[in-house]
Protein backbone atom coordinates (compact mmCIF):
# COMPACT_ATOMS: atom_id res chain seq x y z
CA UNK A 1 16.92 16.69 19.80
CA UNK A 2 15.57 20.33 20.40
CA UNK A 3 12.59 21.94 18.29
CA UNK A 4 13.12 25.79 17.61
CA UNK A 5 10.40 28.02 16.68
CA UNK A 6 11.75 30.20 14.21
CA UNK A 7 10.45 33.47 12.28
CA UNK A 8 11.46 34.73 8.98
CA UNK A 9 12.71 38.16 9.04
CA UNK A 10 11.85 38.59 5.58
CA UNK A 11 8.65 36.57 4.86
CA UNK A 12 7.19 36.86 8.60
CA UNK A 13 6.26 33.35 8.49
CA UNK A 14 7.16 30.75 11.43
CA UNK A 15 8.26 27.06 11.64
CA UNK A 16 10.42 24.27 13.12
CA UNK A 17 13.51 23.61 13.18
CA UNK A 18 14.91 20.32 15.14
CA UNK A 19 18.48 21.12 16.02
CA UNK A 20 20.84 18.90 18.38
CA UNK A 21 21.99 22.66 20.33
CA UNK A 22 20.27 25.74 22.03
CA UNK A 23 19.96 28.60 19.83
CA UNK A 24 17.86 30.79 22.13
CA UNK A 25 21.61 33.03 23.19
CA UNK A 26 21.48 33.65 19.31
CA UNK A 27 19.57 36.90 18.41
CA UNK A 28 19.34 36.45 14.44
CA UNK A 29 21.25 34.07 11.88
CA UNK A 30 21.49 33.04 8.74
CA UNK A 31 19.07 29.89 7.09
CA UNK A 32 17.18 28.61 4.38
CA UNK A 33 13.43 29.39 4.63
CA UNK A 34 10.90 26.54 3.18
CA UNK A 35 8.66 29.85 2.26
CA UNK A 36 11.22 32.34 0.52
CA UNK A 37 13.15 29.59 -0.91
CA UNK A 38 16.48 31.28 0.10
CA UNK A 39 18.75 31.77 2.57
CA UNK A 40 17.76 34.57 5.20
CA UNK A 41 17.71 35.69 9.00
CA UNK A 42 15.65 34.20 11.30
CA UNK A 43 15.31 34.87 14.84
CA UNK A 44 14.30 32.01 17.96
CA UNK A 45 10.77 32.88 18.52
CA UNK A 46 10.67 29.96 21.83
CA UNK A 47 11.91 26.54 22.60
CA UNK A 48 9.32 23.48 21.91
CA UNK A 49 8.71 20.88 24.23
CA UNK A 50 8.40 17.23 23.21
């Protein structure tokens, strides 16, 4: 499984997401952030590495 860096476009604030495909072709989509509590755009911020 791949860990994704992600930032907030609306709260600024970054976390991880473990997803089972790359999302780093993706510029911005649609998620739920754990710190607005609602479903925003987020943008790849880098890849982790286990």
């Amino acid at each position: 499984m791949t860990k994704w860096k992600l930032r907030c476009k609306e709260c600024k604030n970054e976390w991880v997401l473990p997803v089972s495909f790359e999302i780093d072709k993706m510029k911005n989509f649609y998620h739920y952030c754990p710190y607005c509590k609602k479903n925003t755009f987020h943008e790849p911020v880098k890849k982790l590495e286990d």
